[in-house]
PDB file of N, CA and C in Angstrom:
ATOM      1  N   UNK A   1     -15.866  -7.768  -0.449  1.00  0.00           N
ATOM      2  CA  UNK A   1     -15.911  -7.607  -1.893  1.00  0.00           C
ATOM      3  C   UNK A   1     -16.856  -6.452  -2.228  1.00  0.00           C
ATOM      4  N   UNK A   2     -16.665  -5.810  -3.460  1.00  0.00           N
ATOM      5  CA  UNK A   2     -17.670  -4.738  -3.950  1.00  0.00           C
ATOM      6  C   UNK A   2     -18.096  -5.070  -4.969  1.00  0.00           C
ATOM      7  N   UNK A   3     -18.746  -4.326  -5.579  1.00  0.00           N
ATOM      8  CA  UNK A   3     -19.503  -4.646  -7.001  1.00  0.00           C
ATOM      9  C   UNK A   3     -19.076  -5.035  -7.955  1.00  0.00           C
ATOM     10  N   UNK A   4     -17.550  -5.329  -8.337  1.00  0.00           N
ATOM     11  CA  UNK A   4     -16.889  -5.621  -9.226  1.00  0.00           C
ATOM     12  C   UNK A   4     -16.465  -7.015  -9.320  1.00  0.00           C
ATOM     13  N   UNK A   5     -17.201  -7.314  -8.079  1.00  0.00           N
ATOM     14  CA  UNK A   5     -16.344  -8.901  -7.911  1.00  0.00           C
ATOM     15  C   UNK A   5     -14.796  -8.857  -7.095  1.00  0.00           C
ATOM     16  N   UNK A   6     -14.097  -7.792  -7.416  1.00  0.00           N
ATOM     17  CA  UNK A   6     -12.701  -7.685  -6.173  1.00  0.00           C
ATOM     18  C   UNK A   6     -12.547  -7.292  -5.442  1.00  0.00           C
ATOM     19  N   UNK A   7     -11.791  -7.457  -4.564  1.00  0.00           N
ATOM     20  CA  UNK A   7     -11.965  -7.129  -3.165  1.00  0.00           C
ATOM     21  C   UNK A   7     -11.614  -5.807  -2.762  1.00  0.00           C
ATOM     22  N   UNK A   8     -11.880  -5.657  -1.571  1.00  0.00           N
ATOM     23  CA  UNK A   8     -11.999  -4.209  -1.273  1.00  0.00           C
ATOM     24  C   UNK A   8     -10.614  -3.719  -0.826  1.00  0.00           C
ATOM     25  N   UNK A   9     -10.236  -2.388  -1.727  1.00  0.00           N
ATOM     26  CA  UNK A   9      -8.938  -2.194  -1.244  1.00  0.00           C
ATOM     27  C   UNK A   9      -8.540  -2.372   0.567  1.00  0.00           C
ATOM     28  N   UNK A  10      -7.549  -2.788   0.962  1.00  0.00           N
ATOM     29  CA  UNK A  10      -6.815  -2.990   1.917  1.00  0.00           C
ATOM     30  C   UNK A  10      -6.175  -1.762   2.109  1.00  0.00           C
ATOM     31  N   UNK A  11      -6.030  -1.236   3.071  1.00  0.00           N
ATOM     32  CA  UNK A  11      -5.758   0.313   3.482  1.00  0.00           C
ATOM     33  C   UNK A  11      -4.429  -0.142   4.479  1.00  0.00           C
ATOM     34  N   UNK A  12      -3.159   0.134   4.269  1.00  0.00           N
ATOM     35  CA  UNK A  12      -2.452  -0.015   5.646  1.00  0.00           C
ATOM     36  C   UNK A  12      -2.643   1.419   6.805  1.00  0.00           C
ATOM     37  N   UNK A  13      -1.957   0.655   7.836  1.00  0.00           N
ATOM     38  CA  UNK A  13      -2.445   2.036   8.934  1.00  0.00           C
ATOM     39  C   UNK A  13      -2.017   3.880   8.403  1.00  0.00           C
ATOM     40  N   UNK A  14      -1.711   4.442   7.498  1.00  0.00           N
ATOM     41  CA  UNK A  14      -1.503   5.418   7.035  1.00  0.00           C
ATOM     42  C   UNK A  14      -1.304   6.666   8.392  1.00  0.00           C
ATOM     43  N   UNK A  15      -1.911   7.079   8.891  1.00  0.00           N
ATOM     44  CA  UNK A  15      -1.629   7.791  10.476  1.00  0.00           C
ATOM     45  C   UNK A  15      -0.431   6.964  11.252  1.00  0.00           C
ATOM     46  N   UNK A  16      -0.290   5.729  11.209  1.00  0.00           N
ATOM     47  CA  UNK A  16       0.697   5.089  12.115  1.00  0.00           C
ATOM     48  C   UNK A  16       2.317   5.107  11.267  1.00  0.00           C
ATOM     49  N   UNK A  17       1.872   4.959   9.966  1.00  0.00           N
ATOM     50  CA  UNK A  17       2.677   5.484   9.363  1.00  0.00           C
ATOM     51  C   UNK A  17       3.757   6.574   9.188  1.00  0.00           C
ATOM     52  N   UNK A  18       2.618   7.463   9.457  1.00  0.00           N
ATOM     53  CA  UNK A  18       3.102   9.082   9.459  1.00  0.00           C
ATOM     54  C   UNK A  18       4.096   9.228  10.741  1.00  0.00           C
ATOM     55  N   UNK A  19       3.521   8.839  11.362  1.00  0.00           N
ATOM     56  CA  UNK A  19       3.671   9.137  12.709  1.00  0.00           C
ATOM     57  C   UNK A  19       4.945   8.316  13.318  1.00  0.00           C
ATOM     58  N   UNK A  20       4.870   7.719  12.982  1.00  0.00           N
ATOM     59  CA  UNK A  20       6.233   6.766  12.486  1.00  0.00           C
ATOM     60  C   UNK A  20       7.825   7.442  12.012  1.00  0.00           C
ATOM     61  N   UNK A  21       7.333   8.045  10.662  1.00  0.00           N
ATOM     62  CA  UNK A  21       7.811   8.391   9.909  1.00  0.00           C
ATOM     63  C   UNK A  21       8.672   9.608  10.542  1.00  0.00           C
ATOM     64  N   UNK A  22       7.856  10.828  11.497  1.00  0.00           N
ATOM     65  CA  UNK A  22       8.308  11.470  12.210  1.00  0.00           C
ATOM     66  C   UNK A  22       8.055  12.607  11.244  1.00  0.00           C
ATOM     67  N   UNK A  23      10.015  13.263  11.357  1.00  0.00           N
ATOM     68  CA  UNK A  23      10.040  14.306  10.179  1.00  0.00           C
ATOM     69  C   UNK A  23      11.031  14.277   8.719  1.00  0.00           C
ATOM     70  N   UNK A  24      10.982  12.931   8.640  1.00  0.00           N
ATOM     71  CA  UNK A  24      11.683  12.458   7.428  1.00  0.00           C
ATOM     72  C   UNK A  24      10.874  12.518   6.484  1.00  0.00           C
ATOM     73  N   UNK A  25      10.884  13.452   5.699  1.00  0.00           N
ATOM     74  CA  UNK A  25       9.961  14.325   4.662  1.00  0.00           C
ATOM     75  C   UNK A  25       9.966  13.135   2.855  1.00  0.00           C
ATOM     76  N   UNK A  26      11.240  12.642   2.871  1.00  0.00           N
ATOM     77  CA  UNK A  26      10.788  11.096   2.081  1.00  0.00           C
ATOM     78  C   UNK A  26       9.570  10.182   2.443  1.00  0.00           C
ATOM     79  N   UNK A  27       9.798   9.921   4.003  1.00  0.00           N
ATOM     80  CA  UNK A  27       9.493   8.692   4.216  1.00  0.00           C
ATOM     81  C   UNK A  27       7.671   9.039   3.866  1.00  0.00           C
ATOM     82  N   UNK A  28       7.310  10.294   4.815  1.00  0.00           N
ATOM     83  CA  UNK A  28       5.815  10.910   4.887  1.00  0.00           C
ATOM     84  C   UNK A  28       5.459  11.367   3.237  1.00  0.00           C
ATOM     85  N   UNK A  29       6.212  11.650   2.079  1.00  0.00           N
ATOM     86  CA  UNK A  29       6.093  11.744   0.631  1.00  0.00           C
ATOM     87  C   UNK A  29       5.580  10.000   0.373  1.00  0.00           C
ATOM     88  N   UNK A  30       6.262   8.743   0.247  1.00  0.00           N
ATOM     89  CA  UNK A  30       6.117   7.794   0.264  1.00  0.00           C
ATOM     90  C   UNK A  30       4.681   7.158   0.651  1.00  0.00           C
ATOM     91  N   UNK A  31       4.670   7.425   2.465  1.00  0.00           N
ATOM     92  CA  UNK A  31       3.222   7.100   2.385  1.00  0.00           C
ATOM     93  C   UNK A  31       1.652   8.094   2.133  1.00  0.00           C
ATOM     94  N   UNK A  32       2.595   9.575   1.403  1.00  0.00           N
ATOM     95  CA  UNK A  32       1.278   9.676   0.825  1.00  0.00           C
ATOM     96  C   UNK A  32       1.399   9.640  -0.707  1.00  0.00           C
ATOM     97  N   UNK A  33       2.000   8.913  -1.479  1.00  0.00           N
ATOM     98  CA  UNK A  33       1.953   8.296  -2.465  1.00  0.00           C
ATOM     99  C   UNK A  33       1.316   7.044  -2.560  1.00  0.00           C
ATOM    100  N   UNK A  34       1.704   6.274  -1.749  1.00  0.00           N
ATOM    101  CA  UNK A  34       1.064   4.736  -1.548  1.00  0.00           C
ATOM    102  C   UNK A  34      -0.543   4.996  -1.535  1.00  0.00           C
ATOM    103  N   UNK A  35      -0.810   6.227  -0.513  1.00  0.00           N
ATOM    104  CA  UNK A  35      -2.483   6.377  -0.263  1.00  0.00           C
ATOM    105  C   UNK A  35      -3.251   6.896  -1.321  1.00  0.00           C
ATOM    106  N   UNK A  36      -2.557   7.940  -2.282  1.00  0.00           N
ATOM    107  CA  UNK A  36      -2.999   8.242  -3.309  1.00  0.00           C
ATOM    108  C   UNK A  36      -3.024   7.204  -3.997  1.00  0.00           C
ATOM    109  N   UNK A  37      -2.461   6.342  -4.805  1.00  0.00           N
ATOM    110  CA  UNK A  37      -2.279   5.577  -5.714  1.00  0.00           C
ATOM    111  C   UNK A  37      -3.867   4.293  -5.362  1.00  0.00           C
ATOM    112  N   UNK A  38      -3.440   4.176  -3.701  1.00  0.00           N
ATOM    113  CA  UNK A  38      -4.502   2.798  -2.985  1.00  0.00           C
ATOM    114  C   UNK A  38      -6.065   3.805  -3.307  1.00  0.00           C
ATOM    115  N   UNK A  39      -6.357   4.719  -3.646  1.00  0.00           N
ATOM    116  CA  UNK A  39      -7.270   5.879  -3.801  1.00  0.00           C
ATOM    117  C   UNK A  39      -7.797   6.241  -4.550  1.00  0.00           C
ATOM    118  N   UNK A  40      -6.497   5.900  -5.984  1.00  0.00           N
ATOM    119  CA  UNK A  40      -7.116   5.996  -7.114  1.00  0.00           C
ATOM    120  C   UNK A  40      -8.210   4.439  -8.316  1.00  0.00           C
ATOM    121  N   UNK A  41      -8.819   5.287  -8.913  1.00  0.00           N
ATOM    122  CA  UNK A  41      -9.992   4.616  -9.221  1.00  0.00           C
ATOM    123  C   UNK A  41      -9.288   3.541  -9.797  1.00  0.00           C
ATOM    124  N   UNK A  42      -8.099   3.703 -10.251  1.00  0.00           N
ATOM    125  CA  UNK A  42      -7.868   2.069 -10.705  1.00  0.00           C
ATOM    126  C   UNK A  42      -6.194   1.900 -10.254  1.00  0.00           C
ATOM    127  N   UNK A  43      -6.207   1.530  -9.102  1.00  0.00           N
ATOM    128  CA  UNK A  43      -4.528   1.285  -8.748  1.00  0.00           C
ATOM    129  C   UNK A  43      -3.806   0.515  -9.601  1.00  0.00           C
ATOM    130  N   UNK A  44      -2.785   1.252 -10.159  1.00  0.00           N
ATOM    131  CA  UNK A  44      -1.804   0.235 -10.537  1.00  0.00           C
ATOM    132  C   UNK A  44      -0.810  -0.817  -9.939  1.00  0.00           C
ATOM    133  N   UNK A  45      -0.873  -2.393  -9.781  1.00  0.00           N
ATOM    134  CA  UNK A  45      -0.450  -2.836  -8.789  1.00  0.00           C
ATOM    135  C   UNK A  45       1.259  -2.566  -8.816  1.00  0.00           C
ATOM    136  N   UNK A  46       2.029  -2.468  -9.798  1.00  0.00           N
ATOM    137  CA  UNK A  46       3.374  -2.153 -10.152  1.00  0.00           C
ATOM    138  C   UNK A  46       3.558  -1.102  -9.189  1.00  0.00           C
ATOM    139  N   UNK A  47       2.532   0.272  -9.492  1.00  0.00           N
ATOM    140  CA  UNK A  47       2.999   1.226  -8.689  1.00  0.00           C
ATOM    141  C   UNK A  47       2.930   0.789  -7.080  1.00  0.00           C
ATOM    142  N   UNK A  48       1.860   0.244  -6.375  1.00  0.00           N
ATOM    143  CA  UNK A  48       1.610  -0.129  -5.126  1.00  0.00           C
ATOM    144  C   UNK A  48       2.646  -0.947  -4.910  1.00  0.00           C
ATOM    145  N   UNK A  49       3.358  -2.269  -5.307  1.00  0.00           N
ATOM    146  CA  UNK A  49       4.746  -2.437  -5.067  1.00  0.00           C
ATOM    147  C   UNK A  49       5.676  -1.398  -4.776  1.00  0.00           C
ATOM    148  N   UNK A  50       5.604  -0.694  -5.802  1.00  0.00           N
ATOM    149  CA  UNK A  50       7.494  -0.176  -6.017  1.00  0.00           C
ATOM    150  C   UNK A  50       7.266   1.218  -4.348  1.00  0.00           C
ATOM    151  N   UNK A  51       5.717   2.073  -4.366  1.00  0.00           N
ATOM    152  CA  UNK A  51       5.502   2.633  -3.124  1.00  0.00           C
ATOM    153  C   UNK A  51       5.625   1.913  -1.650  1.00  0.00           C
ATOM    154  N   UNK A  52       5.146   0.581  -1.556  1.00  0.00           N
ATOM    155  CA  UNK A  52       5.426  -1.028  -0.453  1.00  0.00           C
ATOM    156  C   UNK A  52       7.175  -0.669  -0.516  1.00  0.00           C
ATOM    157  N   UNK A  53       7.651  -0.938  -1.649  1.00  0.00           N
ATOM    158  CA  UNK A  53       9.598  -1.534  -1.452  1.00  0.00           C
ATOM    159  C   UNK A  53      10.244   0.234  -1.173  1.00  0.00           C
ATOM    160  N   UNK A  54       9.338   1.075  -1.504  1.00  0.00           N
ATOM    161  CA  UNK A  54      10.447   2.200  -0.781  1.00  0.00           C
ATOM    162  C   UNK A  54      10.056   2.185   0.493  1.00  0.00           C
ATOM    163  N   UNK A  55       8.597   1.843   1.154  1.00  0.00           N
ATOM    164  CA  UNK A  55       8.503   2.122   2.232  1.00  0.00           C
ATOM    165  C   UNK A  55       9.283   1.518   3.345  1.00  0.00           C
ATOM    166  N   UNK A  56       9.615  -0.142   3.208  1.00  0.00           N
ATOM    167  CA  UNK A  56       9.868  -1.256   3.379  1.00  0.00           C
ATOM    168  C   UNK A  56      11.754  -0.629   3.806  1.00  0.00           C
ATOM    169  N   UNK A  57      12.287  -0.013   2.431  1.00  0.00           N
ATOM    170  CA  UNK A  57      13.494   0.058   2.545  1.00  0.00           C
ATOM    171  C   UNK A  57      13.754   1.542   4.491  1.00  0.00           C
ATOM    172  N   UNK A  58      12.811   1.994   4.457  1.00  0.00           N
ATOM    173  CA  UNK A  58      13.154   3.100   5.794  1.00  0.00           C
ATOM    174  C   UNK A  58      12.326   2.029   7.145  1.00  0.00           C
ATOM    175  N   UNK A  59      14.314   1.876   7.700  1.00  0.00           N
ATOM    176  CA  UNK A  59      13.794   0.890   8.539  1.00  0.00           C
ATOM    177  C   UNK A  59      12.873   0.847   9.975  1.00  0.00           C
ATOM    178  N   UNK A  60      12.304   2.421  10.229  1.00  0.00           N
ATOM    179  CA  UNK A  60      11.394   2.290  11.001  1.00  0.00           C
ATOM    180  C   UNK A  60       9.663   2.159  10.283  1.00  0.00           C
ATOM    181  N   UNK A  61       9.591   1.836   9.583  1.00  0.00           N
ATOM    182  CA  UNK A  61       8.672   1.563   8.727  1.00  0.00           C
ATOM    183  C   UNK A  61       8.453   0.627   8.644  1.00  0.00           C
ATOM    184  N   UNK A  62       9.465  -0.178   8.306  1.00  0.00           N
ATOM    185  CA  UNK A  62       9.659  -1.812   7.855  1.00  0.00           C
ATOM    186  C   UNK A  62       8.748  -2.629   8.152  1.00  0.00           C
ATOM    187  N   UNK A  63       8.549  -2.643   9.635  1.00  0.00           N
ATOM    188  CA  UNK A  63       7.808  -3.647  10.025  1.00  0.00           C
ATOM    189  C   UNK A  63       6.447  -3.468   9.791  1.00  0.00           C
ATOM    190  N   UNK A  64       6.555  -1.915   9.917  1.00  0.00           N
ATOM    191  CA  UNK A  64       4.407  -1.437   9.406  1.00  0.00           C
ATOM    192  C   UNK A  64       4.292  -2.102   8.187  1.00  0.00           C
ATOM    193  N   UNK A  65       4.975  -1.857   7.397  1.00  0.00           N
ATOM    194  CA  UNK A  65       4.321  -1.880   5.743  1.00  0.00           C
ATOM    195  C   UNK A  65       4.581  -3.164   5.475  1.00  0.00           C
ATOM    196  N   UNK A  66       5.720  -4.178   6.086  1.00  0.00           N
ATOM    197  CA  UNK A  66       5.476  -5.501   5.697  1.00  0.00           C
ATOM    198  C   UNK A  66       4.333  -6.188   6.105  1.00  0.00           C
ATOM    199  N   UNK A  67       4.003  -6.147   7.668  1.00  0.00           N
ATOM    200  CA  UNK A  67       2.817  -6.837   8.137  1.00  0.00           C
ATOM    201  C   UNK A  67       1.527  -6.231   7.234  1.00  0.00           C
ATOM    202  N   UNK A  68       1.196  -5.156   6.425  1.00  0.00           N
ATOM    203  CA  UNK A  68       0.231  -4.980   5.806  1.00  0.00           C
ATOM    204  C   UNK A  68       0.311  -5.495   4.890  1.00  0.00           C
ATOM    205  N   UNK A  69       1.497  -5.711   3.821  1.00  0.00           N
ATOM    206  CA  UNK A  69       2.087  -6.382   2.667  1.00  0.00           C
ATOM    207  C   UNK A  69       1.702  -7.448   2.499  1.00  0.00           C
ATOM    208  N   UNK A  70       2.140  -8.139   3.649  1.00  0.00           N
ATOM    209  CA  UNK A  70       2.192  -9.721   3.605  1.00  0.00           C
ATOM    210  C   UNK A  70       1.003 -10.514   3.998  1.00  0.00           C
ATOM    211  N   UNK A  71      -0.175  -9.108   4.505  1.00  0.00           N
ATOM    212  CA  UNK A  71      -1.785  -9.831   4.769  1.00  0.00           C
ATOM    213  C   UNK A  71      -2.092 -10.818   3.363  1.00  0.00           C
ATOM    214  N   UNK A  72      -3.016 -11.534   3.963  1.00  0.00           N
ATOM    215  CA  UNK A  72      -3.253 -12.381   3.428  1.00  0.00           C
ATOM    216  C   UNK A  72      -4.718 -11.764   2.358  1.00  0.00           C
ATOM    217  N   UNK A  73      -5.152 -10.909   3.006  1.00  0.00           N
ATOM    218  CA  UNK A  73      -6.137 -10.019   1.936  1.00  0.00           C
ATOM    219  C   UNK A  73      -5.336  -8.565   1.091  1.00  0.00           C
ATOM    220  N   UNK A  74      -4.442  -8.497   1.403  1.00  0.00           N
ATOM    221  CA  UNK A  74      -3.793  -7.498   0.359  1.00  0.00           C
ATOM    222  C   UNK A  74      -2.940  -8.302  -0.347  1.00  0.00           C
ATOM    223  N   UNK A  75      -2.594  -9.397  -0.477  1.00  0.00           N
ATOM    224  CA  UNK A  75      -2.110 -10.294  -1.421  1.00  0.00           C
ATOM    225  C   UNK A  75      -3.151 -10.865  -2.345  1.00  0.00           C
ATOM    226  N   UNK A  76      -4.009 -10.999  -1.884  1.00  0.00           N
ATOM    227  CA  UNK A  76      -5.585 -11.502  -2.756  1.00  0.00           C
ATOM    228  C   UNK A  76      -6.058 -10.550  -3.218  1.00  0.00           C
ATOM    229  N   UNK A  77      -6.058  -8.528  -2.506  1.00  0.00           N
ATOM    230  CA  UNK A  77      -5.971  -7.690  -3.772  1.00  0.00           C
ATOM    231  C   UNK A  77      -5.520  -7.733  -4.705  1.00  0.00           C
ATOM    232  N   UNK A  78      -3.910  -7.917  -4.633  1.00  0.00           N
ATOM    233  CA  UNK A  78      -3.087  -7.425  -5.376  1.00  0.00           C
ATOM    234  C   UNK A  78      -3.077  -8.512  -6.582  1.00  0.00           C
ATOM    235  N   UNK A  79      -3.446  -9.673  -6.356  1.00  0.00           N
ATOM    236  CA  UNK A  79      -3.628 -11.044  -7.320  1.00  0.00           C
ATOM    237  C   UNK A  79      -4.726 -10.411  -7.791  1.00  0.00           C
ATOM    238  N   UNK A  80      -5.676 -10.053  -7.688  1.00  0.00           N
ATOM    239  CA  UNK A  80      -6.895  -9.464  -8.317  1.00  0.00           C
ATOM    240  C   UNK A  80      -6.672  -8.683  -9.102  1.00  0.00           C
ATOM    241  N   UNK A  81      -6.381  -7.665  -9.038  1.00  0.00           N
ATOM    242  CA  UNK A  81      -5.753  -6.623  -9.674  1.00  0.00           C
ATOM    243  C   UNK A  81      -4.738  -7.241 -10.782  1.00  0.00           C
ATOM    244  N   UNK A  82      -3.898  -7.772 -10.148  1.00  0.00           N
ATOM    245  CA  UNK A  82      -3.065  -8.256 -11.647  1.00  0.00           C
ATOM    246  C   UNK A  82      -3.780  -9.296 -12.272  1.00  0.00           C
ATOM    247  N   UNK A  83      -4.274 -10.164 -12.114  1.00  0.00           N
ATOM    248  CA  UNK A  83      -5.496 -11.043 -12.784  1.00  0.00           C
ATOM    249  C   UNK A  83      -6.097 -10.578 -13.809  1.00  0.00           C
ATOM    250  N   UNK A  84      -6.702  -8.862 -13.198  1.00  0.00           N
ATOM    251  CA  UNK A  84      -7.851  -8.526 -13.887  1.00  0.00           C
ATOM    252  C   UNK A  84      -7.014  -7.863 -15.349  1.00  0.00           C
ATOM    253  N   UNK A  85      -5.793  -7.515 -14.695  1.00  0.00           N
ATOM    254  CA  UNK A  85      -5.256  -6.796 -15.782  1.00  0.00           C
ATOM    255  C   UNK A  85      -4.582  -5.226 -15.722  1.00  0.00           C
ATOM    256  N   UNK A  86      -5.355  -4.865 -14.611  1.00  0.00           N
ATOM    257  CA  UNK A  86      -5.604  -3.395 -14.316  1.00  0.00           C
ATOM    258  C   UNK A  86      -4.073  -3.076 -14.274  1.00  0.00           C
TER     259      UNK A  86
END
Protein backbone atom coordinates (compact mmCIF):
# COMPACT_ATOMS: atom_id res chain seq x y z
CA UNK A 1 0.00 0.00 0.00
CA UNK A 2 1.11 3.77 -0.39
CA UNK A 3 0.05 6.82 1.10
CA UNK A 4 -3.28 6.92 -0.18
CA UNK A 5 -4.49 3.98 1.45
CA UNK A 6 -4.50 1.87 -2.21
CA UNK A 7 -2.57 -0.37 -3.27
CA UNK A 8 0.32 -0.22 -5.20
CA UNK A 9 -0.09 -0.39 -8.84
CA UNK A 10 0.50 -4.02 -10.11
CA UNK A 11 2.83 -3.85 -13.11
CA UNK A 12 2.42 -6.96 -15.53
CA UNK A 13 5.74 -8.32 -17.01
CA UNK A 14 5.87 -5.48 -19.81
CA UNK A 15 9.53 -6.73 -21.40
CA UNK A 16 7.95 -10.32 -21.53
CA UNK A 17 5.35 -8.85 -23.17
CA UNK A 18 7.19 -7.18 -25.80
CA UNK A 19 9.09 -9.80 -26.43
CA UNK A 20 6.34 -11.92 -26.86
CA UNK A 21 4.73 -9.76 -28.99
CA UNK A 22 7.71 -10.04 -31.45
CA UNK A 23 7.06 -7.70 -34.50
CA UNK A 24 3.38 -7.29 -34.44
CA UNK A 25 3.45 -3.54 -34.19
CA UNK A 26 -0.47 -3.67 -32.63
CA UNK A 27 0.27 -6.02 -30.20
CA UNK A 28 3.79 -3.87 -28.83
CA UNK A 29 1.29 -0.37 -29.38
CA UNK A 30 -1.15 -2.21 -26.85
CA UNK A 31 1.33 -3.00 -24.29
CA UNK A 32 2.70 0.31 -24.38
CA UNK A 33 -0.59 1.76 -23.85
CA UNK A 34 -1.50 -0.46 -20.93
CA UNK A 35 2.05 0.87 -19.33
CA UNK A 36 1.32 4.34 -19.98
CA UNK A 37 -2.12 4.43 -18.71
CA UNK A 38 -0.72 1.80 -15.36
CA UNK A 39 1.83 5.16 -15.17
CA UNK A 40 -0.38 7.63 -15.21
CA UNK A 41 -1.09 9.61 -12.02
CA UNK A 42 -4.55 8.52 -11.94
CA UNK A 43 -5.37 5.30 -14.09
CA UNK A 44 -8.51 4.99 -15.42
CA UNK A 45 -9.73 1.51 -14.58
CA UNK A 46 -12.18 1.37 -17.88
CA UNK A 47 -9.15 2.22 -19.83
CA UNK A 48 -6.84 -0.60 -18.06
CA UNK A 49 -9.65 -3.13 -18.99
CA UNK A 50 -10.42 -2.31 -22.50
CA UNK A 51 -5.94 -2.18 -22.91
CA UNK A 52 -6.15 -6.09 -20.63
CA UNK A 53 -9.20 -7.28 -23.46
CA UNK A 54 -7.12 -6.13 -26.53
CA UNK A 55 -4.18 -7.65 -25.14
CA UNK A 56 -5.97 -10.85 -24.07
CA UNK A 57 -7.63 -10.97 -27.65
CA UNK A 58 -3.62 -11.64 -29.49
CA UNK A 59 -3.34 -15.12 -28.70
CA UNK A 60 0.28 -15.26 -27.87
CA UNK A 61 -0.26 -12.86 -25.22
CA UNK A 62 -3.20 -14.40 -23.77
CA UNK A 63 -1.84 -16.26 -21.27
CA UNK A 64 0.68 -13.26 -20.06
CA UNK A 65 -1.95 -10.73 -19.53
CA UNK A 66 -4.57 -13.08 -18.09
CA UNK A 67 -2.35 -14.55 -15.32
CA UNK A 68 -1.56 -10.79 -14.42
CA UNK A 69 -5.36 -9.94 -14.79
CA UNK A 70 -6.63 -12.46 -12.77
CA UNK A 71 -3.92 -11.80 -9.71
CA UNK A 72 -5.48 -11.57 -6.89
CA UNK A 73 -3.71 -8.05 -6.12
CA UNK A 74 -4.55 -6.46 -9.46
CA UNK A 75 -8.12 -7.30 -8.87
CA UNK A 76 -7.93 -5.55 -5.37
CA UNK A 77 -6.30 -2.61 -7.47
CA UNK A 78 -8.67 -2.43 -9.78
CA UNK A 79 -11.69 -2.69 -6.95
CA UNK A 80 -9.83 0.20 -5.41
CA UNK A 81 -9.74 2.27 -8.04
CA UNK A 82 -13.31 1.80 -8.96
CA UNK A 83 -14.38 2.14 -5.26
CA UNK A 84 -12.53 5.24 -5.02
CA UNK A 85 -14.14 6.54 -8.02
CA UNK A 86 -11.11 7.40 -10.01
Amino acid sequence: MNDSGRPDVPHPPYEELRAAAGDDAAATQSVDALQAELHSGEPDPAAVQQHTSRLRSIPVLEARIANWWDDPDTQRWIKALTDAGL
